[in-house]
N, C-alpha and C. Protein backbone atom coordinates (compact mmCIF):
# COMPACT_ATOMS: atom_id res chain seq x y z
N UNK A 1 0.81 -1.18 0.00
CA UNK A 1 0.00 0.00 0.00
C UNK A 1 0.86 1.26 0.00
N UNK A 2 2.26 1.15 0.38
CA UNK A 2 2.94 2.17 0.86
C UNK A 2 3.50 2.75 -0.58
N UNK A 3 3.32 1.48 -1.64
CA UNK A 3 4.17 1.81 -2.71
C UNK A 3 3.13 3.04 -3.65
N UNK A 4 1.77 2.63 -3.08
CA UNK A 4 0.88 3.71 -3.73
C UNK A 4 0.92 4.91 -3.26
N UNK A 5 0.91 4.73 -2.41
CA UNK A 5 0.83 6.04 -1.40
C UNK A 5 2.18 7.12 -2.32
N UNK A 6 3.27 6.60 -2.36
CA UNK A 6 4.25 7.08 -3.07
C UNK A 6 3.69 7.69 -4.28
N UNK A 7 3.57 6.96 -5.12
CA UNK A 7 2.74 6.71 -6.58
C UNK A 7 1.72 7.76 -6.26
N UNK A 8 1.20 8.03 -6.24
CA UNK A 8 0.54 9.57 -5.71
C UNK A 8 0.83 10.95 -5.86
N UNK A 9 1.98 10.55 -5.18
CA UNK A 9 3.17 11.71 -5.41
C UNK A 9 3.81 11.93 -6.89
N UNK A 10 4.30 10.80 -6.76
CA UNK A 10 5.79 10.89 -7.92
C UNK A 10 4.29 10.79 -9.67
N UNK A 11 3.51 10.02 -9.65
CA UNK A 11 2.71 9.67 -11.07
C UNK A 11 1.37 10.31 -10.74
N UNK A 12 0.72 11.37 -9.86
CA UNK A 12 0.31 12.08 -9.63
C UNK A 12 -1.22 11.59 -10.09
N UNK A 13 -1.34 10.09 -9.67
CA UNK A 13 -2.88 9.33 -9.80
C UNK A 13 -3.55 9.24 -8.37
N UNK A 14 -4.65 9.40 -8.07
CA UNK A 14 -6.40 9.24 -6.68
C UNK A 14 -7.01 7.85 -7.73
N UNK A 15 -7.16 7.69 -6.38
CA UNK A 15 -8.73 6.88 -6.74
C UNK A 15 -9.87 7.97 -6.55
N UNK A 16 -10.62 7.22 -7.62
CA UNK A 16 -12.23 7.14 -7.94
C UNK A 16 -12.91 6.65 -7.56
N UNK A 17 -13.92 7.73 -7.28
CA UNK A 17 -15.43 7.03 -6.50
C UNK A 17 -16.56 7.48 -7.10
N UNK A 18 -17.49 6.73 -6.63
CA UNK A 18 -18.60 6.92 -6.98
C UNK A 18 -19.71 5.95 -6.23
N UNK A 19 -20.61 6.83 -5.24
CA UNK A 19 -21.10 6.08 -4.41
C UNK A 19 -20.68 5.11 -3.50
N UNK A 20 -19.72 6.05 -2.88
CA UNK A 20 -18.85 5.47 -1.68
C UNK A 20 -18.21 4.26 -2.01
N UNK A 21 -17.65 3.93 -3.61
CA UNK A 21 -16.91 2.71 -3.72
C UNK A 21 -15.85 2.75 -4.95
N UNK A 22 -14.64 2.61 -4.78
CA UNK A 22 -13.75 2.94 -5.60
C UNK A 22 -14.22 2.56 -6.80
N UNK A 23 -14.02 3.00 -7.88
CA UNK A 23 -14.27 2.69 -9.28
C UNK A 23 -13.10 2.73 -10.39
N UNK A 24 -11.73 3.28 -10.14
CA UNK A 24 -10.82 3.44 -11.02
C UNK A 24 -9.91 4.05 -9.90
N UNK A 25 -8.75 4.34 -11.37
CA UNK A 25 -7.59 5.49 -10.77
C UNK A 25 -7.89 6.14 -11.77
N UNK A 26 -7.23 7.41 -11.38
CA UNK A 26 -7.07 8.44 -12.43
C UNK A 26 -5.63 9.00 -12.32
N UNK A 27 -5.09 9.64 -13.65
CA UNK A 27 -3.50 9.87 -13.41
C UNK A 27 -2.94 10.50 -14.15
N UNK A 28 -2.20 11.32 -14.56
CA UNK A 28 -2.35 12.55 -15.35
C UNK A 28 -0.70 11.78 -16.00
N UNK A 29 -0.12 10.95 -15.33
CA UNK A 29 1.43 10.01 -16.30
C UNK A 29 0.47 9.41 -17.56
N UNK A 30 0.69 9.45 -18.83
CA UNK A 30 0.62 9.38 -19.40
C UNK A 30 1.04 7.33 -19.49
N UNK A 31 2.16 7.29 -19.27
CA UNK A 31 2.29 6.05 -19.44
C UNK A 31 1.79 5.21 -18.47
N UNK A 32 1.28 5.73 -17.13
CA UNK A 32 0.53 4.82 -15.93
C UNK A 32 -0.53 4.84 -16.69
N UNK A 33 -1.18 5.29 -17.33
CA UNK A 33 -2.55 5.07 -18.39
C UNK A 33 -2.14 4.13 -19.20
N UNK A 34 -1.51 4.48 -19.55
CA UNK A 34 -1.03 3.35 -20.80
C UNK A 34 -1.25 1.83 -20.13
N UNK A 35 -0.22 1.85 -19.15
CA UNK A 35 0.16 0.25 -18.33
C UNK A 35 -1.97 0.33 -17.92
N UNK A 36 -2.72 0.66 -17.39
CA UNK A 36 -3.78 0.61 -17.22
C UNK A 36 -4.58 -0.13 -18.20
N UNK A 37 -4.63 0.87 -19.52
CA UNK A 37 -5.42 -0.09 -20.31
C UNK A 37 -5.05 -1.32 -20.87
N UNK A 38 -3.49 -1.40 -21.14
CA UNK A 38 -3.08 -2.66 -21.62
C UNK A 38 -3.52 -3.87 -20.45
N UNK A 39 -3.39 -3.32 -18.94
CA UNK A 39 -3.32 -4.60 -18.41
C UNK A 39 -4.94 -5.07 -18.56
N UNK A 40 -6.07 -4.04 -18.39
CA UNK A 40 -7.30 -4.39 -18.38
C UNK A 40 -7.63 -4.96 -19.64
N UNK A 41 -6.86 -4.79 -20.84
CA UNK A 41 -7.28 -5.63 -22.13
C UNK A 41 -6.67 -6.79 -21.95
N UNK A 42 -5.81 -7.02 -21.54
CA UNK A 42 -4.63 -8.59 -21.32
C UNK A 42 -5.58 -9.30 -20.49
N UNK A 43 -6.46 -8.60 -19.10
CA UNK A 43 -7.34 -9.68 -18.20
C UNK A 43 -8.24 -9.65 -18.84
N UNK A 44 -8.98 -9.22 -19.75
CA UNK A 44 -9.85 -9.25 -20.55
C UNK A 44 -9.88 -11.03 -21.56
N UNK A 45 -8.48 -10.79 -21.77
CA UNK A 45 -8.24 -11.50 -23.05
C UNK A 45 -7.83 -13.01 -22.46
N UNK A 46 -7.80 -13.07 -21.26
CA UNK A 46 -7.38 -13.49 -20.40
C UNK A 46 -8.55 -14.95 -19.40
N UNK A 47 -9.24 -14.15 -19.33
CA UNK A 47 -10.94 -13.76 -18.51
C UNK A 47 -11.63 -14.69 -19.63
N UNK A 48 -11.26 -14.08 -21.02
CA UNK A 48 -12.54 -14.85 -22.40
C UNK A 48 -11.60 -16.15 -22.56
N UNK A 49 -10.48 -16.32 -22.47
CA UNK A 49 -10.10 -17.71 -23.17
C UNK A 49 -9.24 -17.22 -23.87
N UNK A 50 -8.77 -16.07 -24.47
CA UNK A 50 -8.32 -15.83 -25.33
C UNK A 50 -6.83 -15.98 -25.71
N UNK A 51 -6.14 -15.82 -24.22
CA UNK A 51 -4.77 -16.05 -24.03
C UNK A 51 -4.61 -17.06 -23.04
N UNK A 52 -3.77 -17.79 -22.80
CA UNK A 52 -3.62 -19.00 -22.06
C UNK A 52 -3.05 -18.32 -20.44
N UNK A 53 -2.69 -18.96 -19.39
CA UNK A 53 -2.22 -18.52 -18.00
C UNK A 53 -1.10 -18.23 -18.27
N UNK A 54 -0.06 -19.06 -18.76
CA UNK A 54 1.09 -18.83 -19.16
C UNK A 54 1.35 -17.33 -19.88
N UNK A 55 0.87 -17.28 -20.82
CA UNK A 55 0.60 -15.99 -21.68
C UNK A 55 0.49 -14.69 -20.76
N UNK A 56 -0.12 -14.81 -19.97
CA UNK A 56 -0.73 -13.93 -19.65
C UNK A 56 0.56 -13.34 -18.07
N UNK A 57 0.52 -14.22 -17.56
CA UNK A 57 2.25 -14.04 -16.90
C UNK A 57 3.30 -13.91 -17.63
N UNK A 58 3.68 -14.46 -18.41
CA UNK A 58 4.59 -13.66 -19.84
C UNK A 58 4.35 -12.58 -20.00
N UNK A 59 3.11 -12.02 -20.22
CA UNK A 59 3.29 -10.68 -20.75
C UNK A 59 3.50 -9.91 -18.94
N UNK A 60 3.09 -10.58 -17.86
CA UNK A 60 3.06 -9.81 -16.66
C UNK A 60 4.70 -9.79 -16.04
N UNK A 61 5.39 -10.50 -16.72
CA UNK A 61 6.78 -10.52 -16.30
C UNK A 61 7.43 -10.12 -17.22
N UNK A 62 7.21 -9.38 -18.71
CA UNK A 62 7.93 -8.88 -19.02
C UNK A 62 7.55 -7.51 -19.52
N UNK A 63 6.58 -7.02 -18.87
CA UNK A 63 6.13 -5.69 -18.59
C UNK A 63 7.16 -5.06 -18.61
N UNK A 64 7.58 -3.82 -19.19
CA UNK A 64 6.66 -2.69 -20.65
C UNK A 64 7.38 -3.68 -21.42
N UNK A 65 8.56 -4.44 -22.02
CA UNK A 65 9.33 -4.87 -22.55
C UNK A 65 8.11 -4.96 -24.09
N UNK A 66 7.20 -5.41 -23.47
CA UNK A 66 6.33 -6.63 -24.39
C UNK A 66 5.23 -5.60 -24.56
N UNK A 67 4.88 -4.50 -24.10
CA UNK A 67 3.79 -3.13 -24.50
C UNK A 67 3.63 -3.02 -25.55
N UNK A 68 2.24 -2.68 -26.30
CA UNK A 68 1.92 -2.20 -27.28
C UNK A 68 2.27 -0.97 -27.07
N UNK A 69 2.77 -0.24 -26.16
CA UNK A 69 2.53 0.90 -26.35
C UNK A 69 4.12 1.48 -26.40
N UNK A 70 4.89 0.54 -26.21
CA UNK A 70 6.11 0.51 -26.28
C UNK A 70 6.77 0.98 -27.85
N UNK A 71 7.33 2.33 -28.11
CA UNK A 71 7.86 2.88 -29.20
C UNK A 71 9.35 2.67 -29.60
């Protein structure tokens, strides 16, 4: 928790609420968005069948290496 608490500071993201229950982060780093949607499309893809367990820790251990968003 402490590492967020940091992360606050330094990538300048809150949680979101709505009706007294977190709903997101929000974060003005550009690339903490990035890592956001990729990971929610990977459990997505993940979740349907789409990528195997293995796969899906592959891409979680070689984070950004393996990013689409990676230039």
């Amino acid at each position: 928790m402490h590492i967020i608490f940091d992360y606050e500071k330094d990538m300048k993201f809150r949680p979101l609420a709505g009706d007294g229950e977190i709903t997101g982060l929000l974060s003005n780093d550009v690339d903490f968005n990035n890592f956001l949607i990729e990971w929610n499309e990977m459990r997505k893809k993940h979740y349907n069948d789409e990528i195997t367990d293995e796969e899906f820790e592959d891409w979680k251990l070689s984070y950004p290496k393996k990013s689409r968003f990676l230039k």
